[in-house]
N, C-alpha and C. Protein backbone atom coordinates (compact mmCIF):
# COMPACT_ATOMS: atom_id res chain seq x y z
N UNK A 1 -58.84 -105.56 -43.20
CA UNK A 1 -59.99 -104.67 -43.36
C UNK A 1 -60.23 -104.46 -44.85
N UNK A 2 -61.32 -104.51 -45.34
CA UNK A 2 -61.33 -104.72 -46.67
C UNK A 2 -61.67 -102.75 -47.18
N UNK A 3 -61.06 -102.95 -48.78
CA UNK A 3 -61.09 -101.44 -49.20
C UNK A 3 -62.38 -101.27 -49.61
N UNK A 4 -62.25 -99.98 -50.08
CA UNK A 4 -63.38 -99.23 -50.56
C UNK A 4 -64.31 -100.04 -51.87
N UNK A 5 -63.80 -100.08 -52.41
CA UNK A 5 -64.16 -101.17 -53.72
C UNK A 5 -64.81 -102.56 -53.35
N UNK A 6 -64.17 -102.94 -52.07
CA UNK A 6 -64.75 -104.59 -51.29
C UNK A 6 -66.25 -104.43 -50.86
N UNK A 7 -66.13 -102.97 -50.30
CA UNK A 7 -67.22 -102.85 -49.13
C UNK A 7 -68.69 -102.32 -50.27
N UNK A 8 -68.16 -101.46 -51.54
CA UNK A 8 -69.27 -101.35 -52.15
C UNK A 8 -69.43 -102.67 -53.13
N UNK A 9 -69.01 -103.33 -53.26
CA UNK A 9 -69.75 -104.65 -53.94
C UNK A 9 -70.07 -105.71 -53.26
N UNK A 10 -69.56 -105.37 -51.72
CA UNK A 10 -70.48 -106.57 -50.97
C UNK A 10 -72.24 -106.22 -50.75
N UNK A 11 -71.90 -105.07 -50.53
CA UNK A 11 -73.23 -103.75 -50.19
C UNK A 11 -74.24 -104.24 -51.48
N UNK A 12 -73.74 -104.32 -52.81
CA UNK A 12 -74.47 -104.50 -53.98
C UNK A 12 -74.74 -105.72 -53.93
N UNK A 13 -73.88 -106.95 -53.59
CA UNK A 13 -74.20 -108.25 -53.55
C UNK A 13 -75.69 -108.32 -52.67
N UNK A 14 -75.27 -108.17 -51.40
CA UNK A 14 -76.43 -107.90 -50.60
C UNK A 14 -77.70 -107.41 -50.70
N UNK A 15 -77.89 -106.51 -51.43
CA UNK A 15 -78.94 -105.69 -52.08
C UNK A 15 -79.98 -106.27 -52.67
N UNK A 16 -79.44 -107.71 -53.49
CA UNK A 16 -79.68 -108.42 -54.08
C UNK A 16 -80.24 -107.63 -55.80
N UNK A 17 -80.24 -106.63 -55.96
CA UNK A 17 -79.89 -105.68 -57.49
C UNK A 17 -79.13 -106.49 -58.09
N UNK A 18 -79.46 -106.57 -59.33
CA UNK A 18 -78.43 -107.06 -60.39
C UNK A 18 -77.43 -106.06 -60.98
N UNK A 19 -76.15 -106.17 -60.85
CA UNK A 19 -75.01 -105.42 -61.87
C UNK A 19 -75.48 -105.15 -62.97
N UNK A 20 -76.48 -105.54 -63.72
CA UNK A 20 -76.75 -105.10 -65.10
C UNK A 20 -77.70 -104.04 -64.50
N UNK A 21 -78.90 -103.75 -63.74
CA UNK A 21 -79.56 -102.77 -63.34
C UNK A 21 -78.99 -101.88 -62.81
N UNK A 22 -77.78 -101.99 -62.22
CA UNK A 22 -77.02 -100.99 -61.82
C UNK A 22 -75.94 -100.38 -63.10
N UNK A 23 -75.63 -100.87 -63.47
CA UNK A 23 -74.38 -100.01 -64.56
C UNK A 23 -75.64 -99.49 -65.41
N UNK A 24 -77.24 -99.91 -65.61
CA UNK A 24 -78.01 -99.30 -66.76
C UNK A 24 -78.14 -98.05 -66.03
N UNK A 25 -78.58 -97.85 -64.94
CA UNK A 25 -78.60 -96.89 -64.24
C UNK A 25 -77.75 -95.54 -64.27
N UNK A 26 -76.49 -96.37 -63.99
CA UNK A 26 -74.90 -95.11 -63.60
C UNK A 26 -74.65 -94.69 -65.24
N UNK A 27 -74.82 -95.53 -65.94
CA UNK A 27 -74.63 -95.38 -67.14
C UNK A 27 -72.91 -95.73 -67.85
N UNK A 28 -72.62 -96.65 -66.78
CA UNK A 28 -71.33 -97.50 -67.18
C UNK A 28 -71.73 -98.35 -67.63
N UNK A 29 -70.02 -99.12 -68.06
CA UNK A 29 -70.03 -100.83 -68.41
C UNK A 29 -69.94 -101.84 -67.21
N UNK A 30 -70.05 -102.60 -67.73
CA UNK A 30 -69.78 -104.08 -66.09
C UNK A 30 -68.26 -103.97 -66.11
N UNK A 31 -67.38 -103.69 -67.25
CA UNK A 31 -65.94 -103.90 -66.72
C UNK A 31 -65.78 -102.55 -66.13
N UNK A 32 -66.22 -101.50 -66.16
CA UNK A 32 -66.19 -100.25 -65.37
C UNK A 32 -66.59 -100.40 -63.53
N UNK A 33 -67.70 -101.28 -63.46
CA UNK A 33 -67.46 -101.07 -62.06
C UNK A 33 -67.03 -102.22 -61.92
N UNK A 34 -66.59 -103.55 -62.28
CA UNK A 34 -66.18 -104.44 -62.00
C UNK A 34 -63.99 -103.71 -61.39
N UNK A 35 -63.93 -102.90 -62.27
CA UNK A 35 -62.82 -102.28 -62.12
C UNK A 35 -62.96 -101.64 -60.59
N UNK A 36 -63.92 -100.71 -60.60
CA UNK A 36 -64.56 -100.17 -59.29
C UNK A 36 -64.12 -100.59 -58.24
N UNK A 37 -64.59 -102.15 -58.09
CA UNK A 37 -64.77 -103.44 -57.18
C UNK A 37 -63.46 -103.36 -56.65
N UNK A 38 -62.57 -103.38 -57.11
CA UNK A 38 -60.98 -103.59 -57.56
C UNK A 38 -60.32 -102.60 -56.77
N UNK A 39 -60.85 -101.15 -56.59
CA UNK A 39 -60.11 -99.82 -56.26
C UNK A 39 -60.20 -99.52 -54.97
N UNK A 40 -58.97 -99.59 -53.76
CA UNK A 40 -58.71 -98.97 -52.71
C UNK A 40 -59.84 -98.01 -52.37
N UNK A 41 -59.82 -96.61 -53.20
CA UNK A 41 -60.31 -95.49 -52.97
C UNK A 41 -61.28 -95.25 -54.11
N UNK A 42 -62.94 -94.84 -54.03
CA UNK A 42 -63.48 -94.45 -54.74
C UNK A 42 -64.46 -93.09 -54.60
N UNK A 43 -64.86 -92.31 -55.93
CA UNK A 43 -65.28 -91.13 -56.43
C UNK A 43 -66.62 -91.25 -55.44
N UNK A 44 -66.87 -89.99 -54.59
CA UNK A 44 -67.84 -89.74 -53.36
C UNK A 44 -69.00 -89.94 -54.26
N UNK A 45 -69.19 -89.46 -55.48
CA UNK A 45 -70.09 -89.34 -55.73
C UNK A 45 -70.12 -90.56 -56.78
N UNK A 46 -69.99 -91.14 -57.20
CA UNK A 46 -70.24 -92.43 -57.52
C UNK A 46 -70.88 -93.37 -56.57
N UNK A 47 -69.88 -93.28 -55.30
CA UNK A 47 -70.83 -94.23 -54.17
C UNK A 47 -72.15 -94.15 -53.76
N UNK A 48 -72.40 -92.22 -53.77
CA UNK A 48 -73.35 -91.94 -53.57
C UNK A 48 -74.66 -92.53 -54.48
N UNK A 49 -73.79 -92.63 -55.75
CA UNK A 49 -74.84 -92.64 -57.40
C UNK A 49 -75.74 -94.52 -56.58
N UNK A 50 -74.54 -94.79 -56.31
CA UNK A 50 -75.08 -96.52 -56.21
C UNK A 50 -75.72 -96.85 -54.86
N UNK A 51 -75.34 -96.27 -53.73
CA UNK A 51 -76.29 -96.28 -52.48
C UNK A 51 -77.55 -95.72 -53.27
N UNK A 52 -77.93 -94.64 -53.57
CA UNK A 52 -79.20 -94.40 -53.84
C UNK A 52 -80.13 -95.52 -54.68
N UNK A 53 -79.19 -95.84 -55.57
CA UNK A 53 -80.06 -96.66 -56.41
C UNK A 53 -79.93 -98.17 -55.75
N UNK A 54 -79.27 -98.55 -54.59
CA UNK A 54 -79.22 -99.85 -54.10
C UNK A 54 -80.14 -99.44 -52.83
N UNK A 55 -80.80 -98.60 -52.25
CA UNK A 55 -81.32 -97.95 -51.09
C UNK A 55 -80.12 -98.73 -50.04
N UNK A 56 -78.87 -97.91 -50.04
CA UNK A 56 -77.88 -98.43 -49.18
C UNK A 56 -76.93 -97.11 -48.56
N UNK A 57 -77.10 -96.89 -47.14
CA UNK A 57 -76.21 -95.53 -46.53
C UNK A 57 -75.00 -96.11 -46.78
N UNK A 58 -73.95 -95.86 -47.38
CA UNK A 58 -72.35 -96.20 -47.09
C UNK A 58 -71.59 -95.59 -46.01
N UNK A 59 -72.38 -94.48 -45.59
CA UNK A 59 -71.75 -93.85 -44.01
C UNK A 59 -71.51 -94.62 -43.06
N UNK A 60 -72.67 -95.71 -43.22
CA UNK A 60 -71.84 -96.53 -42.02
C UNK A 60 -70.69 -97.72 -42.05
N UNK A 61 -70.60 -98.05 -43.60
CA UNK A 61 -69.69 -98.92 -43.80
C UNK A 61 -68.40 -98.78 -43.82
N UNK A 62 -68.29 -97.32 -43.77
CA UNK A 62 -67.07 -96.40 -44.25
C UNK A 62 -66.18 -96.05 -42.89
N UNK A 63 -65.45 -96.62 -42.50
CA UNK A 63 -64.49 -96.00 -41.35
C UNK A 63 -64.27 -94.19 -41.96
N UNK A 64 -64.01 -93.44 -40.41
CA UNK A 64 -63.81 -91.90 -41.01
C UNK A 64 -62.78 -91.88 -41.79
N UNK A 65 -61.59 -92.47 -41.35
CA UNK A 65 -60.44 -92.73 -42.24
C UNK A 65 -60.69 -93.01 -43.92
N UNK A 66 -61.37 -93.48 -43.72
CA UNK A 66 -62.33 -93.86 -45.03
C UNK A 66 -62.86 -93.37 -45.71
N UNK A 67 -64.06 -92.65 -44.99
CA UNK A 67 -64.17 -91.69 -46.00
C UNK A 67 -63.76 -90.46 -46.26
N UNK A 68 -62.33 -89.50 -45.47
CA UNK A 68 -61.45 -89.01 -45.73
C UNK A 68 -60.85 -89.10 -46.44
N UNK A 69 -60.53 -90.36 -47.02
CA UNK A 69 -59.57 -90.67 -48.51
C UNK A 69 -60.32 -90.37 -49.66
N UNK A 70 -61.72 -90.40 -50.10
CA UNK A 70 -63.08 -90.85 -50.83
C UNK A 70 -62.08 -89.72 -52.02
N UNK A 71 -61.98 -89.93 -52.92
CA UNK A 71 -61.30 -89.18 -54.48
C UNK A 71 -61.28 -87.93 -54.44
N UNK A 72 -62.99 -87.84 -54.31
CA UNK A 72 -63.20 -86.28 -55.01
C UNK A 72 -64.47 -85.56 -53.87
N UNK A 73 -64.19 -84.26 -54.10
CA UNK A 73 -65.19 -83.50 -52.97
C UNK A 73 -65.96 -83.15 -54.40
N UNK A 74 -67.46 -82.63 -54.04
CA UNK A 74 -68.38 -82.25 -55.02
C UNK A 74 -68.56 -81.13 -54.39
N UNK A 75 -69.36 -80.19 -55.70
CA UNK A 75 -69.76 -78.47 -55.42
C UNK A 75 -70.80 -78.42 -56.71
N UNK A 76 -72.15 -78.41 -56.98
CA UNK A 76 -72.79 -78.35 -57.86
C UNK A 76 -72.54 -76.95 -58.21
N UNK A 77 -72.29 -76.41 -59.64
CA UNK A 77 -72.08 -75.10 -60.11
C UNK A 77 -72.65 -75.23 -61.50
N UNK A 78 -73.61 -74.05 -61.77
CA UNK A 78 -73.65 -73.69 -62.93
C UNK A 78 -73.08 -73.49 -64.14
N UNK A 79 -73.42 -73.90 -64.96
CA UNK A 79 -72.40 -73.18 -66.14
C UNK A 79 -73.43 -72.55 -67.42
N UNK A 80 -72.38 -71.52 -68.57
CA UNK A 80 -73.40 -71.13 -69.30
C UNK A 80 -74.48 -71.73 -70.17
N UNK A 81 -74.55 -72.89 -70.06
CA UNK A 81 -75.38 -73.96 -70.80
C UNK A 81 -76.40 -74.24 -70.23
N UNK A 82 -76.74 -73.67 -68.88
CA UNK A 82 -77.56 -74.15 -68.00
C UNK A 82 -77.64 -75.20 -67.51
N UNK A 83 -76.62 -76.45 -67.56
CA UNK A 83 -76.53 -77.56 -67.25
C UNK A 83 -75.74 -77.71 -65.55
N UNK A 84 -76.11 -78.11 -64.82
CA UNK A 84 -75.32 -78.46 -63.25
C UNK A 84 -73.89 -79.11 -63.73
N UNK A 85 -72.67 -78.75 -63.18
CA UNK A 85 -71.26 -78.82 -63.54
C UNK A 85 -70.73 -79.25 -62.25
N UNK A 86 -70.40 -80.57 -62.37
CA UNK A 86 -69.74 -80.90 -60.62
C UNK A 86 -68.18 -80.92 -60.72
N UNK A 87 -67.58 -80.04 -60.25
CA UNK A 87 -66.24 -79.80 -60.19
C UNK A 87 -65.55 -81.22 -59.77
N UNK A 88 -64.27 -81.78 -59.88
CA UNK A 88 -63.91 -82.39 -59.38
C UNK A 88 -62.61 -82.03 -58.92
N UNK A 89 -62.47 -81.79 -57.34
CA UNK A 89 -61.38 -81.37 -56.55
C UNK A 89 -60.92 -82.37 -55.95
N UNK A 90 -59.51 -83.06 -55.99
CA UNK A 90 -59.10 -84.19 -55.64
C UNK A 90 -58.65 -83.07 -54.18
N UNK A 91 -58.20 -84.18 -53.31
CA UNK A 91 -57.51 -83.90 -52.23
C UNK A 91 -56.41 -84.19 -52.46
N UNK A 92 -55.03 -83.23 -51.10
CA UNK A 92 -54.04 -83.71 -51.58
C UNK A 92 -53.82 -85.11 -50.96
N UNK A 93 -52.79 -85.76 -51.35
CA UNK A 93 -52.11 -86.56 -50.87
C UNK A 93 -50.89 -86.76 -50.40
N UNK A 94 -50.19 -87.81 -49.78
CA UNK A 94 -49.63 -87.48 -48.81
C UNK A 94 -48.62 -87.84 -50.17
N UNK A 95 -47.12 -87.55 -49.92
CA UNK A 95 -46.10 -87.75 -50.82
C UNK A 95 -45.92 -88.86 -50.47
N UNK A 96 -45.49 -89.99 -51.53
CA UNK A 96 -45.14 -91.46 -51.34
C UNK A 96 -44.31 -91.60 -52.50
N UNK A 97 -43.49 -92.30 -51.72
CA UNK A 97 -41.80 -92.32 -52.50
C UNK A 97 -42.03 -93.82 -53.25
N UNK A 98 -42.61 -94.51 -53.34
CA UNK A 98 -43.02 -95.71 -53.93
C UNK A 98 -44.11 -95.32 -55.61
N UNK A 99 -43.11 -95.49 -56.61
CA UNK A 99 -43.38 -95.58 -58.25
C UNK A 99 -44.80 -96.13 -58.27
N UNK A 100 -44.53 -97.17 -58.04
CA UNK A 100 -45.96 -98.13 -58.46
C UNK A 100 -47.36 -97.69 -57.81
N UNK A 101 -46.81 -97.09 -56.50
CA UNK A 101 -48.49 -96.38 -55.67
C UNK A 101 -48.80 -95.68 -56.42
N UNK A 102 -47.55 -94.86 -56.83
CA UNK A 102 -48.42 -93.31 -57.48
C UNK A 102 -49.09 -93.89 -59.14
N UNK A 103 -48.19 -94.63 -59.90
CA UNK A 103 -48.74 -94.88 -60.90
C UNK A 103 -50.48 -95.30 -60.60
N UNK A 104 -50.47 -96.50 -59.85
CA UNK A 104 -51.79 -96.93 -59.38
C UNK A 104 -52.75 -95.33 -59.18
N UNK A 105 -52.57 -94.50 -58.26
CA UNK A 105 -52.85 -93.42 -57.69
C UNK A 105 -53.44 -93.13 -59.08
N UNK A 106 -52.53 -92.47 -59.55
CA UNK A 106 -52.71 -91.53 -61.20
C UNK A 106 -53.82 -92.45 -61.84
N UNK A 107 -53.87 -94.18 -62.17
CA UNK A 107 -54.50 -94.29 -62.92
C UNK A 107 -55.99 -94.13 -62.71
N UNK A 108 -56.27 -94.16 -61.24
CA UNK A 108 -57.50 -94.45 -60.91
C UNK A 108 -58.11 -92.79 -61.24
N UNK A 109 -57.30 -92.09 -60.75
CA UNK A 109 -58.35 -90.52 -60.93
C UNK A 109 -58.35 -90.60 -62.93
N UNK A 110 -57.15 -91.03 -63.59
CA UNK A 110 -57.35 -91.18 -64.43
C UNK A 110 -58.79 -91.65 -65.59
N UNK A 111 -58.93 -92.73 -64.36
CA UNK A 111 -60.26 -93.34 -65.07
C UNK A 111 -61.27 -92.98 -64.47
N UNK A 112 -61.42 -92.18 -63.35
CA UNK A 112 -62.47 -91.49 -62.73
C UNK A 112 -62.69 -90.15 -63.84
N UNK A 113 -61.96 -89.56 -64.26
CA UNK A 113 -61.58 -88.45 -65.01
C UNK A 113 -62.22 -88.79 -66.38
N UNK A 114 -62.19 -89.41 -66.79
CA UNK A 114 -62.40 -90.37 -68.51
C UNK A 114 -64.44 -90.40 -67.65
N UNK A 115 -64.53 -91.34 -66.85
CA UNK A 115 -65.66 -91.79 -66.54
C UNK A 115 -66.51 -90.04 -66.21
N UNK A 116 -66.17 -89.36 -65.76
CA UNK A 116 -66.70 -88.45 -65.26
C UNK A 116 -67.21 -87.50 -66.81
N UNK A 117 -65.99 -87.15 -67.55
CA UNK A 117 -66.18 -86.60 -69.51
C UNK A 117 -66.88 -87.42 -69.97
N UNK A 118 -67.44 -89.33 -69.62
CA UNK A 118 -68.44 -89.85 -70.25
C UNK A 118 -70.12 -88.88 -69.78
N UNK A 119 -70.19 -88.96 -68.39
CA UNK A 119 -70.99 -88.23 -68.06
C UNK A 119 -71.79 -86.99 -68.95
N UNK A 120 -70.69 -86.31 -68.68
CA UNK A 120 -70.94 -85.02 -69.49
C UNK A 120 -71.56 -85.06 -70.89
N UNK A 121 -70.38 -86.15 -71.16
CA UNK A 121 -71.17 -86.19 -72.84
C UNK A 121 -72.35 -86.41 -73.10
N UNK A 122 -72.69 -87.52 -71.86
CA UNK A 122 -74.39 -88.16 -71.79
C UNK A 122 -75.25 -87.01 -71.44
N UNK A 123 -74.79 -86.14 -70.42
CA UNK A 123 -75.96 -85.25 -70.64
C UNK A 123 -75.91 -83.61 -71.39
N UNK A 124 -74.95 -83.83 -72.05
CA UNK A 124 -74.99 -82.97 -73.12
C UNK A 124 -75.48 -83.42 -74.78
N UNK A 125 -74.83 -84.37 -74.88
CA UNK A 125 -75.31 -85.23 -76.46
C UNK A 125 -76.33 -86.21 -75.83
N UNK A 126 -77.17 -86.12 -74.64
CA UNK A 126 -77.70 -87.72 -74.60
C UNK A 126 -77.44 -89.00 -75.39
N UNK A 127 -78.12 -90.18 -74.75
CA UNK A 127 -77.97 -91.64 -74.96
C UNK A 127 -78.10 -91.40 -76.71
N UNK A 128 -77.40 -92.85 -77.06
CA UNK A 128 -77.34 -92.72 -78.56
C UNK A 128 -78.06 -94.16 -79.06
């Protein structure tokens, strides 16, 4: 059964959208979602970012199991800047006695985490 990362770049293949119209969009690099492509489990709202702009539901591609794992839950909240602030609340996970999962684990929120402070910056300092 293919992961999360398989099912959204077949979805994009299909679409027939070009990867360059899409990362201009999300406001990544190609090795950013090419990495994407790559990842078991990905950020709800990322998928969301790219169904919209691919006109593609991922609800149905997504076993529930599936999208139960999805990174991060969203909550749009204010902050004093007047800017929309999307929290990112990981879920827990289950304890796994295996080094290398968790490293894997860690890196990905890692770079969801990095990708998410690019965000911010973009719409606080806009494009440069």
């Amino acid at each position: 059964m293919p992961h999360q990362g398989e099912i959204l770049q077949e979805a994009i293949k299909n679409s027939g959208i070009s990867i360059t119209r899409i990362v201009d969009e999300l406001g990544i690099t190609r090795p950013t979602i090419y990495r994407k492509f790559k990842e078991d489990t990905l950020d709800y709202s990322f998928v969301k970012k790219v169904g919209e702009i691919i006109n593609h539901d991922f609800s149905n591609d997504f076993t529930s199991l599936q999208q139960s794992s999805l990174l991060f839950v969203t909550q749009p909240v204010r902050n004093v800047a007047s800017h929309v602030v999307t929290p990112r609340v990981t879920q827990p996970q289950p304890a796994d006695s295996d080094p290398s999962r968790q490293l894997l684990l860690l890196q990905a929120k890692y770079i969801s985490l990095l990708e998410a402070y690019n965000e911010l910056l973009l719409k606080v300092y806009g494009p440069k």
